[in-house]
C-alpha atoms as a PDB file:
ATOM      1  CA  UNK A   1     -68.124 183.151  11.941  1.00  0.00           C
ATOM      2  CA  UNK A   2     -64.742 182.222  10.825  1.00  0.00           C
ATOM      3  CA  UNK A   3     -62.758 179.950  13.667  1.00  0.00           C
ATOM      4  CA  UNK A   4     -59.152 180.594  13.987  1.00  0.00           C
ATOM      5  CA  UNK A   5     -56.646 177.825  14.458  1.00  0.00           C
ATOM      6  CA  UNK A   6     -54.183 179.008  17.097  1.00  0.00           C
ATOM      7  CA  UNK A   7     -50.799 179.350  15.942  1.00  0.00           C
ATOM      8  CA  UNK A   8     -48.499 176.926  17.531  1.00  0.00           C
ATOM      9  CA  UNK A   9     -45.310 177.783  17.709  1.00  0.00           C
ATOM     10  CA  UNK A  10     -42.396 175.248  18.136  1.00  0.00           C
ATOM     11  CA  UNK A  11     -39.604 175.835  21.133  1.00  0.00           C
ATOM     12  CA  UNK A  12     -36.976 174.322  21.838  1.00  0.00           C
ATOM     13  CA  UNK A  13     -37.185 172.399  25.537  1.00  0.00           C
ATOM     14  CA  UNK A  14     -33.546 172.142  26.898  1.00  0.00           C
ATOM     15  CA  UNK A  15     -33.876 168.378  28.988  1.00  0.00           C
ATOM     16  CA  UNK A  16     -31.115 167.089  31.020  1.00  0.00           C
ATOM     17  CA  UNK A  17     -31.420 163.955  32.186  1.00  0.00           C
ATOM     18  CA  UNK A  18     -30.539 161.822  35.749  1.00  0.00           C
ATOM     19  CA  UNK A  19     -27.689 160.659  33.609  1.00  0.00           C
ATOM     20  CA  UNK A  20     -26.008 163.351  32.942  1.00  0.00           C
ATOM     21  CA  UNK A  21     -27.233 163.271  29.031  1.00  0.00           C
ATOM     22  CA  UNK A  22     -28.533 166.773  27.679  1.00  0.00           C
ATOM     23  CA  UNK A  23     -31.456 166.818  25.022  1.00  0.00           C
ATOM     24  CA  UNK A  24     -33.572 169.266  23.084  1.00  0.00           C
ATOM     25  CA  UNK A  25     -36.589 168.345  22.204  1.00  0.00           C
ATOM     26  CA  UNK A  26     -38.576 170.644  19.522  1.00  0.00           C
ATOM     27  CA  UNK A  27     -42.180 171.037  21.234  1.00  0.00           C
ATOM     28  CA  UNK A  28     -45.317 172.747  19.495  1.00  0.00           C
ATOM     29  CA  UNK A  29     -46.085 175.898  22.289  1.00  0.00           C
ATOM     30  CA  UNK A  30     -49.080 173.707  23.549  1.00  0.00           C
ATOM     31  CA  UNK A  31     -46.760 170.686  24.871  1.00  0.00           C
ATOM     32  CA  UNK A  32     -44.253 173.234  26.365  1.00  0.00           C
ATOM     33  CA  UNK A  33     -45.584 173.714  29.439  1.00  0.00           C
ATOM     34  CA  UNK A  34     -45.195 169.559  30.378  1.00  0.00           C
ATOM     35  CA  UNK A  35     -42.204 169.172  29.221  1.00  0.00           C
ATOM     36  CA  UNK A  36     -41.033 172.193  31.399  1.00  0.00           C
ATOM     37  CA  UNK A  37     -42.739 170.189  34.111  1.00  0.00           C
ATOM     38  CA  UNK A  38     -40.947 167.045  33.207  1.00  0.00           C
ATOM     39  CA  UNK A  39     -37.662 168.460  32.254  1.00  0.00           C
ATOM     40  CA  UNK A  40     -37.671 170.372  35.829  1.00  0.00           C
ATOM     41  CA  UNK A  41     -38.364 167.392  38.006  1.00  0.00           C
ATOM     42  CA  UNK A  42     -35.677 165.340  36.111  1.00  0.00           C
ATOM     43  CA  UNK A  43     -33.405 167.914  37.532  1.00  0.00           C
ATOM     44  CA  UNK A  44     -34.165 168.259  41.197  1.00  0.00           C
ATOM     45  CA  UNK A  45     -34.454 164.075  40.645  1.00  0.00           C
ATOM     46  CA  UNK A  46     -30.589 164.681  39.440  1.00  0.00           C
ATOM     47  CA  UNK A  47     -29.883 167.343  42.180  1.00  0.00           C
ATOM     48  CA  UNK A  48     -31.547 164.400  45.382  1.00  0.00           C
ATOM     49  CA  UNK A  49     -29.168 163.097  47.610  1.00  0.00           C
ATOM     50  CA  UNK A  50     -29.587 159.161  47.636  1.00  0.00           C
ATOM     51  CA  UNK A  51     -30.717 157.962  49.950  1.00  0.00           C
ATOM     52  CA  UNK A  52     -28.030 156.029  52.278  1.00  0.00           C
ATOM     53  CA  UNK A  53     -29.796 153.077  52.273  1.00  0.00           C
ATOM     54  CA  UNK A  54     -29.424 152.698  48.776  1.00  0.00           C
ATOM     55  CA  UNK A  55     -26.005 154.374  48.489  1.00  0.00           C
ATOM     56  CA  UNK A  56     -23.452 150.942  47.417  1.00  0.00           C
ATOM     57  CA  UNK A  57     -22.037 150.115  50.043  1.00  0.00           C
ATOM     58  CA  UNK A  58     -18.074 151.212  50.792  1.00  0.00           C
ATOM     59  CA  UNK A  59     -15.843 148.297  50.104  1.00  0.00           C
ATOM     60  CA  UNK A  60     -14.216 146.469  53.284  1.00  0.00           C
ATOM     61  CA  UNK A  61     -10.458 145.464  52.928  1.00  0.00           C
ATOM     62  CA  UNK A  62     -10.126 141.971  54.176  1.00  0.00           C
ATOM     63  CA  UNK A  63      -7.213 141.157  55.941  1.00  0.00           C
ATOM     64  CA  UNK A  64      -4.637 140.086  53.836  1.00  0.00           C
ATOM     65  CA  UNK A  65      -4.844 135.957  53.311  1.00  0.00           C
ATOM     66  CA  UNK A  66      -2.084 133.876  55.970  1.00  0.00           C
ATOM     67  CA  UNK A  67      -0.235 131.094  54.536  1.00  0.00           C
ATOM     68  CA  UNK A  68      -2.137 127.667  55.878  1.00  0.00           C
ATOM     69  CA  UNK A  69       2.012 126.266  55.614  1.00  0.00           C
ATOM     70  CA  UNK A  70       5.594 127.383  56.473  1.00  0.00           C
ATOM     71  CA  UNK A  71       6.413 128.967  53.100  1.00  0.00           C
ATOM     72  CA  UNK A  72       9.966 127.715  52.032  1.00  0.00           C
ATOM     73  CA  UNK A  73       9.880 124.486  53.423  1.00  0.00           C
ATOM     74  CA  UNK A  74       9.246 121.350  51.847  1.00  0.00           C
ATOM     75  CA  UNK A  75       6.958 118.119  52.311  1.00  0.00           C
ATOM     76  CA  UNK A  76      10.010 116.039  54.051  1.00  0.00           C
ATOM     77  CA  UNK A  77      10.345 119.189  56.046  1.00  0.00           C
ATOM     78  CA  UNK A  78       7.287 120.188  57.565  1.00  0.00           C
ATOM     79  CA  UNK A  79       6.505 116.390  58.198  1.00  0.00           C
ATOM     80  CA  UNK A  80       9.217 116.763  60.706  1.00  0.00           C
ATOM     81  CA  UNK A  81       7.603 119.945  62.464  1.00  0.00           C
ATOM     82  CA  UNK A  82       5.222 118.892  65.284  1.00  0.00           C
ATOM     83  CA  UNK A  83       1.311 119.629  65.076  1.00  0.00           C
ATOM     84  CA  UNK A  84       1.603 121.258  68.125  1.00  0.00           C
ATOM     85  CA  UNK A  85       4.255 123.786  67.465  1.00  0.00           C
ATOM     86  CA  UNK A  86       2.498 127.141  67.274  1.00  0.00           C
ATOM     87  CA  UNK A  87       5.753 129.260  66.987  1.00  0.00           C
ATOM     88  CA  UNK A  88       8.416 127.769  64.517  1.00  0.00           C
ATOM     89  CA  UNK A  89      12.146 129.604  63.963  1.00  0.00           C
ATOM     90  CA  UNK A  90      13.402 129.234  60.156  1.00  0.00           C
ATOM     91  CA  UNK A  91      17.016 129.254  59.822  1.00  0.00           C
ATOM     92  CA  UNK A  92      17.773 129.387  55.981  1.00  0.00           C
ATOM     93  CA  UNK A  93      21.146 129.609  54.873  1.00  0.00           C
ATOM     94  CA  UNK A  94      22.353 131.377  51.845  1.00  0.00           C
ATOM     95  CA  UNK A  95      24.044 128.106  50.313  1.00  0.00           C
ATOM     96  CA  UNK A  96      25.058 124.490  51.434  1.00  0.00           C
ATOM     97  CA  UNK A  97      28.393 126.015  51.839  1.00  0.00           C
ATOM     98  CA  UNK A  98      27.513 129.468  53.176  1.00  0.00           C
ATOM     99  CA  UNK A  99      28.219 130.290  56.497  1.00  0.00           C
ATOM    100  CA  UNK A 100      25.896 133.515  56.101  1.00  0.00           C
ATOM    101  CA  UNK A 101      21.868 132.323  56.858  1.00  0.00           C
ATOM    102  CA  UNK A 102      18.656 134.764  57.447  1.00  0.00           C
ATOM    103  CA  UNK A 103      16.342 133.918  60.645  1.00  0.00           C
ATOM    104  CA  UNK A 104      12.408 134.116  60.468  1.00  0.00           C
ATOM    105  CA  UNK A 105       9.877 133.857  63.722  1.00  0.00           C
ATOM    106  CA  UNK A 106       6.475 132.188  62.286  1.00  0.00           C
ATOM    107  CA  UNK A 107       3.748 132.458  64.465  1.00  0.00           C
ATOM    108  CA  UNK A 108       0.694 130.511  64.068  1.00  0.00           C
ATOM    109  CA  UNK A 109      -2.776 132.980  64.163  1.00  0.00           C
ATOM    110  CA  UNK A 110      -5.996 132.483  62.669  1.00  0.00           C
ATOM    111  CA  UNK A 111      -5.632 129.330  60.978  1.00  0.00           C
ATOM    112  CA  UNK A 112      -2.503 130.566  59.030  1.00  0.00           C
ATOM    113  CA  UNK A 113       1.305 131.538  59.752  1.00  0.00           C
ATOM    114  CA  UNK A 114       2.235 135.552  60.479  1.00  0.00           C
ATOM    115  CA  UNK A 115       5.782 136.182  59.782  1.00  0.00           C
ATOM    116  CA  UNK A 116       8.005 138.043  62.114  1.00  0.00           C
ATOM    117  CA  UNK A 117      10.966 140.294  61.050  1.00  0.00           C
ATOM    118  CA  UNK A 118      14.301 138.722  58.675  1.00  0.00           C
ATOM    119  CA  UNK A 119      17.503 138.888  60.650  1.00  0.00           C
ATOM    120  CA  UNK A 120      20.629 138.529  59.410  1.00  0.00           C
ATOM    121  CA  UNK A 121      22.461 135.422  61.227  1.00  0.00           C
ATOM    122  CA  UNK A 122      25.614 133.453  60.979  1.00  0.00           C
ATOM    123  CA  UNK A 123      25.275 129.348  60.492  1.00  0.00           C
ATOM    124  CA  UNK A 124      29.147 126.503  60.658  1.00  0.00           C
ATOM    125  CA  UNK A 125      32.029 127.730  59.153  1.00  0.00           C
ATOM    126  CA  UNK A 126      31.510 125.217  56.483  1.00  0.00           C
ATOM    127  CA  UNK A 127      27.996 125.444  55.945  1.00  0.00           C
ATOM    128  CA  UNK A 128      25.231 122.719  56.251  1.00  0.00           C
ATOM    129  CA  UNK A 129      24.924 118.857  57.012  1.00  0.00           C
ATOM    130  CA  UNK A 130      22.780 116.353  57.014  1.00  0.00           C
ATOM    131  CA  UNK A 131      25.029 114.523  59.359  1.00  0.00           C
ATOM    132  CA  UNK A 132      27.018 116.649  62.170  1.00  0.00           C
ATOM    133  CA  UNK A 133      29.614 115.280  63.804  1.00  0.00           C
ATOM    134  CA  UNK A 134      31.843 116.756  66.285  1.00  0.00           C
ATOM    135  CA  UNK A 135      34.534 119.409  64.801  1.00  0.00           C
ATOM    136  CA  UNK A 136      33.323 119.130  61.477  1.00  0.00           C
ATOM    137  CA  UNK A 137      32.412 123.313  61.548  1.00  0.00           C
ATOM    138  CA  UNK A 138      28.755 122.552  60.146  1.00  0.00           C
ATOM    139  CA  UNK A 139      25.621 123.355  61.094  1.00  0.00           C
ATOM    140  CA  UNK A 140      23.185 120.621  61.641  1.00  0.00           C
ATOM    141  CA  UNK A 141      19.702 120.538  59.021  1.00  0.00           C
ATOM    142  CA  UNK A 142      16.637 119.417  61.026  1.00  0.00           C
ATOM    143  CA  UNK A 143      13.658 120.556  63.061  1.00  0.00           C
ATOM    144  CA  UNK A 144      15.032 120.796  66.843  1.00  0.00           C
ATOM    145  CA  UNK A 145      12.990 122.000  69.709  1.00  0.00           C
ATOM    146  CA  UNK A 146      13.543 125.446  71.785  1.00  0.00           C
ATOM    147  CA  UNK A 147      12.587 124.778  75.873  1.00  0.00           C
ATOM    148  CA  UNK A 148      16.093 125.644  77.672  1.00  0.00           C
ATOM    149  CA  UNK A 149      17.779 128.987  77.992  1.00  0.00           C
ATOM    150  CA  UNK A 150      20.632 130.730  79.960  1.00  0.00           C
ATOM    151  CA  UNK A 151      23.267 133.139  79.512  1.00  0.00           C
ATOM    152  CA  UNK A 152      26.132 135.209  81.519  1.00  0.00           C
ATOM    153  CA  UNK A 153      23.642 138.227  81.750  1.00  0.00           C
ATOM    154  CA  UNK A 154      20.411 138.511  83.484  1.00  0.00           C
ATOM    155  CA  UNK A 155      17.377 137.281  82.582  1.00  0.00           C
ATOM    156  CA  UNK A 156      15.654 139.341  79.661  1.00  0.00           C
ATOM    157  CA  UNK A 157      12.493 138.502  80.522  1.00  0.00           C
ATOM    158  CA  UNK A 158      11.379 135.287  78.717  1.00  0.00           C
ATOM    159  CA  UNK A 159       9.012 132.150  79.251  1.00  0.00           C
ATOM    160  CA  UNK A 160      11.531 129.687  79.181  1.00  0.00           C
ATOM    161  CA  UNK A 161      14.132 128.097  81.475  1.00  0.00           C
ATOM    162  CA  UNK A 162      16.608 130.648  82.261  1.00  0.00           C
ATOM    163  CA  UNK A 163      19.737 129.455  83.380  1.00  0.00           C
ATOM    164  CA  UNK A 164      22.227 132.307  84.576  1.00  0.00           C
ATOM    165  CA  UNK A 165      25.628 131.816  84.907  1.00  0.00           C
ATOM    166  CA  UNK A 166      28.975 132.999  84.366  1.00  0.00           C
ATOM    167  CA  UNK A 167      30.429 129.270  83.366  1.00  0.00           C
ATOM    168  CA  UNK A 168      28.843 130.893  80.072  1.00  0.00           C
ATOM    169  CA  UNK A 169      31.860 132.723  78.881  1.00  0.00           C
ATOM    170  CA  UNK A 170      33.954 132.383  75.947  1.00  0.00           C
ATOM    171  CA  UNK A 171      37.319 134.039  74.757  1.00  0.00           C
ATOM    172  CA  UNK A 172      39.704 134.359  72.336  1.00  0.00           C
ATOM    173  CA  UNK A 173      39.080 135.058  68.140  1.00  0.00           C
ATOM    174  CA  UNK A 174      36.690 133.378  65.325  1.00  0.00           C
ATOM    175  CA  UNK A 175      37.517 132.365  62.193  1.00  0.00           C
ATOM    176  CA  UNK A 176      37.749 136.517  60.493  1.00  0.00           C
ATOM    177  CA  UNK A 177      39.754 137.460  63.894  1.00  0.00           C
ATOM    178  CA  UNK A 178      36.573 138.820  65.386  1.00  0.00           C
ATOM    179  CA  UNK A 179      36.662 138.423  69.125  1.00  0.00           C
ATOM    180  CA  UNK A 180      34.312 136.050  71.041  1.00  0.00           C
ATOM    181  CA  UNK A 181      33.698 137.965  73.735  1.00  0.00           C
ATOM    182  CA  UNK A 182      29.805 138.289  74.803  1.00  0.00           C
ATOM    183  CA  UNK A 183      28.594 135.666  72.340  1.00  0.00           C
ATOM    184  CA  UNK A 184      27.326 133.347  75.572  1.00  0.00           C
ATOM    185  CA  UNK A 185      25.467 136.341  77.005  1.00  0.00           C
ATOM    186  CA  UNK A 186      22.212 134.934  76.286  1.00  0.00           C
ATOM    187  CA  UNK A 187      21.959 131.543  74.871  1.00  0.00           C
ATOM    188  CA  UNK A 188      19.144 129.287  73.665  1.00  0.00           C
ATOM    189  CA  UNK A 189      19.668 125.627  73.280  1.00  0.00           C
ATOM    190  CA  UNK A 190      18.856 123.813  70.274  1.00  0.00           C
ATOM    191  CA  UNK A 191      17.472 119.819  71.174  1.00  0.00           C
ATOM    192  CA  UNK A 192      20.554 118.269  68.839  1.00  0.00           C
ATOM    193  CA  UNK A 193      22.147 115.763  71.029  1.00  0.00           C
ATOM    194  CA  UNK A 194      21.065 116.608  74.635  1.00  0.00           C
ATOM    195  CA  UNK A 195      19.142 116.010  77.091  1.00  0.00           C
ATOM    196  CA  UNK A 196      15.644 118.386  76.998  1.00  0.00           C
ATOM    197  CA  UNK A 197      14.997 120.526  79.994  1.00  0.00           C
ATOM    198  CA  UNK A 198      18.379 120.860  81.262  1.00  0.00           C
ATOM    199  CA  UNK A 199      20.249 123.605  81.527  1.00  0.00           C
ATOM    200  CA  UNK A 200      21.853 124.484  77.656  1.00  0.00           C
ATOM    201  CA  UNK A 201      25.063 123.854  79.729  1.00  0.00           C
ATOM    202  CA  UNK A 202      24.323 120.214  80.561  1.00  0.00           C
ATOM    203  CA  UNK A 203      26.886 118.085  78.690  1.00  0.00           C
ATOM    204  CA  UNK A 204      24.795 114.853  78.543  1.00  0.00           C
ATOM    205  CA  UNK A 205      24.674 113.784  74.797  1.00  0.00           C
ATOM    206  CA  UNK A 206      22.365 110.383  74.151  1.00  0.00           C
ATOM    207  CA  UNK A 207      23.643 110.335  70.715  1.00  0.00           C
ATOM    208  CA  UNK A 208      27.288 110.130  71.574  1.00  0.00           C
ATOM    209  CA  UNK A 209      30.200 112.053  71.987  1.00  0.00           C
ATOM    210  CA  UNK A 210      31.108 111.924  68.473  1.00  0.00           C
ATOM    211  CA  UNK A 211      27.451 113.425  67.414  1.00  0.00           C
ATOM    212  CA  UNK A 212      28.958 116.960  68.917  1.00  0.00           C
ATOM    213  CA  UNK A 213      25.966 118.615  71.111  1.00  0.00           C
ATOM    214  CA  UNK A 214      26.409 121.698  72.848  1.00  0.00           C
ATOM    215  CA  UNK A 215      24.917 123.970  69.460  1.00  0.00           C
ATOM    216  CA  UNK A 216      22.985 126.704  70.612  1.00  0.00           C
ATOM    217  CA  UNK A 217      21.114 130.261  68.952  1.00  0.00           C
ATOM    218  CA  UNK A 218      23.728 133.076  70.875  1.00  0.00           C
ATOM    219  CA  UNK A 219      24.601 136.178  70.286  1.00  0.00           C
ATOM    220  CA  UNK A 220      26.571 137.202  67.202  1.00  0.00           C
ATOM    221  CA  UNK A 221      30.500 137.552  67.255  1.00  0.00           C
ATOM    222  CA  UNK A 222      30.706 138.978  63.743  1.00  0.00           C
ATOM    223  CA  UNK A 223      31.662 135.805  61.615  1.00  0.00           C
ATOM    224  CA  UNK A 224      30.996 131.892  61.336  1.00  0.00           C
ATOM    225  CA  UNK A 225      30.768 129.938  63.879  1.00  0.00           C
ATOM    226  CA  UNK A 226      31.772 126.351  64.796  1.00  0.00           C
ATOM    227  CA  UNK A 227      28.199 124.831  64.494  1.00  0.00           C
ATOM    228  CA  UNK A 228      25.654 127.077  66.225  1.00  0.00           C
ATOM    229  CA  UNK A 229      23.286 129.910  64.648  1.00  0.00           C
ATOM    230  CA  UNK A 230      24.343 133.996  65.673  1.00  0.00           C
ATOM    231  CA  UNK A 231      22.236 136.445  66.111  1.00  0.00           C
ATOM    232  CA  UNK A 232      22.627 140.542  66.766  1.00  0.00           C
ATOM    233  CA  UNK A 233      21.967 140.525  70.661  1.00  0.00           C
ATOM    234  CA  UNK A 234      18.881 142.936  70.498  1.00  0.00           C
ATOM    235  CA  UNK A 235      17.694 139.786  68.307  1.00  0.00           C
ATOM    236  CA  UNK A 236      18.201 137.478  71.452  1.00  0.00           C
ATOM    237  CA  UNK A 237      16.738 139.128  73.256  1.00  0.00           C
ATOM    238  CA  UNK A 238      13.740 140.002  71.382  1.00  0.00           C
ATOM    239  CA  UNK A 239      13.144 136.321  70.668  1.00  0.00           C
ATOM    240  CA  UNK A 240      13.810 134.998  74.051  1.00  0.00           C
ATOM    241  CA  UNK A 241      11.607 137.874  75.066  1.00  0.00           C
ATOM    242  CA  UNK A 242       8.978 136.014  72.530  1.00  0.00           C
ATOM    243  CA  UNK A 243       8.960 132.271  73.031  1.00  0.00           C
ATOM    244  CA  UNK A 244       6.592 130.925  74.902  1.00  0.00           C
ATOM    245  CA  UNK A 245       7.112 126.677  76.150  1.00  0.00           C
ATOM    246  CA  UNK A 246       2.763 127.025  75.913  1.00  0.00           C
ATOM    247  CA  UNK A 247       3.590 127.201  71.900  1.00  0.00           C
ATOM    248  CA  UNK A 248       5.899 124.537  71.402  1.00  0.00           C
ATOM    249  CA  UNK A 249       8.108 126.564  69.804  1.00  0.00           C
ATOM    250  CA  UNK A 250      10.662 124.809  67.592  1.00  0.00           C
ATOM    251  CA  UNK A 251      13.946 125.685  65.280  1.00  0.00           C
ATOM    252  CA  UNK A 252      13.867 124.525  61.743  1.00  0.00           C
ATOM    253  CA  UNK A 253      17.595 124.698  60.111  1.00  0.00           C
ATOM    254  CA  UNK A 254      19.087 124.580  57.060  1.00  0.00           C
ATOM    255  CA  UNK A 255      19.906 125.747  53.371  1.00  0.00           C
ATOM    256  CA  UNK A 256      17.405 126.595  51.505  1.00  0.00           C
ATOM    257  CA  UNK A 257      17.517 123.922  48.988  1.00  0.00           C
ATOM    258  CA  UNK A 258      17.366 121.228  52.048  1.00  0.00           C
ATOM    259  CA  UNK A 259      14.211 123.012  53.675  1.00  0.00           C
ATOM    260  CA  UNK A 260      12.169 122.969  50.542  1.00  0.00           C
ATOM    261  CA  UNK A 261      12.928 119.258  50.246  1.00  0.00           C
END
């Protein structure tokens, strides 16, 4: 008796695979019925949720990086600003002749310095010294401490000092014709030439008379002043609202060529 070889006939095995790559593979009909197998559990492998334990993980955003030092300000500078001071006010005018300057509140968090808000500000009539001496319509450069306050108006609410009083009144015009009136409504006294934790209206000056003193952060008139820094007065009272005497909180001033010495 005559054995028959069974005819094997080829098909054609459609295969796609967990990547995503599709194949045919040209089977005799006896190897068919695997590779249906195979082909089918490479799809329902493809078609598997992973498993969340080995799903990659979603990437978290670290906060962005603090500066370790007061950007802007120089070696000579920040040698000046105490170790303690944990809140630090940049005054940086536009030029060593401008009488227009931008204000910055740096706090100290985390190891690094968080930047407030820029506020426009007006600096001296004539700019910026090195030296100030009285009526020479500059503003002084140098790190000065913040621990006395005051003003015609009521307390806003701050931390430090608050004396209120009306002796803190001015009148008359600035230098564009703008009138003074309301600049000394609140008033924050920079330590140039007096006597810390006094009232800003104590006139005692251990430099001398000719030094000038007096030169305070107040509220903005509109145009230059004679030697103290302006600000907007929802400014003032934001940052008298915001120092705290537990923070040491100091004023660094000048153009911006001086601070980065």
């Amino acid at each position: 008796m005559r054995l028959h070889r069974p005819y094997l006939s080829a098909t054609a095995v459609l295969v796609v695979s967990a990547l995503g790559i599709t194949t045919y593979h040209h089977l005799a009909e006896g190897d068919s019925h695997a590779a249906r197998v195979r082909a089918t559990s490479t799809e329902q492998a493809a078609e598997e949720p992973v498993p969340a334990s080995a799903a990659p993980s979603a990437t978290v955003q670290s906060r962005p990086q603090l500066p370790t030092r007061l950007p802007g300000l120089g070696p000579k500078t920040l040698a000046r600003v105490p170790a303690a001071a944990r809140q630090v006010v940049v005054v940086t005018g536009a030029g060593k002749k401008s009488s227009s300057s931008q204000v910055v509140l740096w706090r100290r968090v985390d190891g690094g310095w968080r930047r407030g808000e820029v506020w426009a500000a007006h600096n001296g009539y004539a700019g910026w010294t090195d030296k100030h001496y009285v009526g020479d319509l500059h503003s002084p450069i140098g790190v000065f401490g913040l621990t006395d306050a005051g003003g015609r108006l009521a307390d806003p609410g701050t931390r430090l000092p608050y004396h209120r009083s009306g002796a803190f009144s001015v009148s008359g015009t600035g230098f564009e014709g703008e009138p003074l009136a309301g600049s000394f409504d609140y008033v924050i006294a920079l330590n140039y030439n007096r006597q810390p934790g006094t009232s800003p209206m104590d006139g005692t000056k251990p430099l001398g008379e000719g030094r000038g003193g007096g030169i305070w952060i107040h509220v903005d008139h509109g145009g230059p002043t004679h030697a103290c820094i302006s600000l907007s007065k929802t400014h003032m009272k934001e940052l008298l609202r915001t120092l705290d005497p537990a923070d040491h909180p100091v004023a660094v001033l000048g153009d911006a060529a001086s601070l980065a010495r």
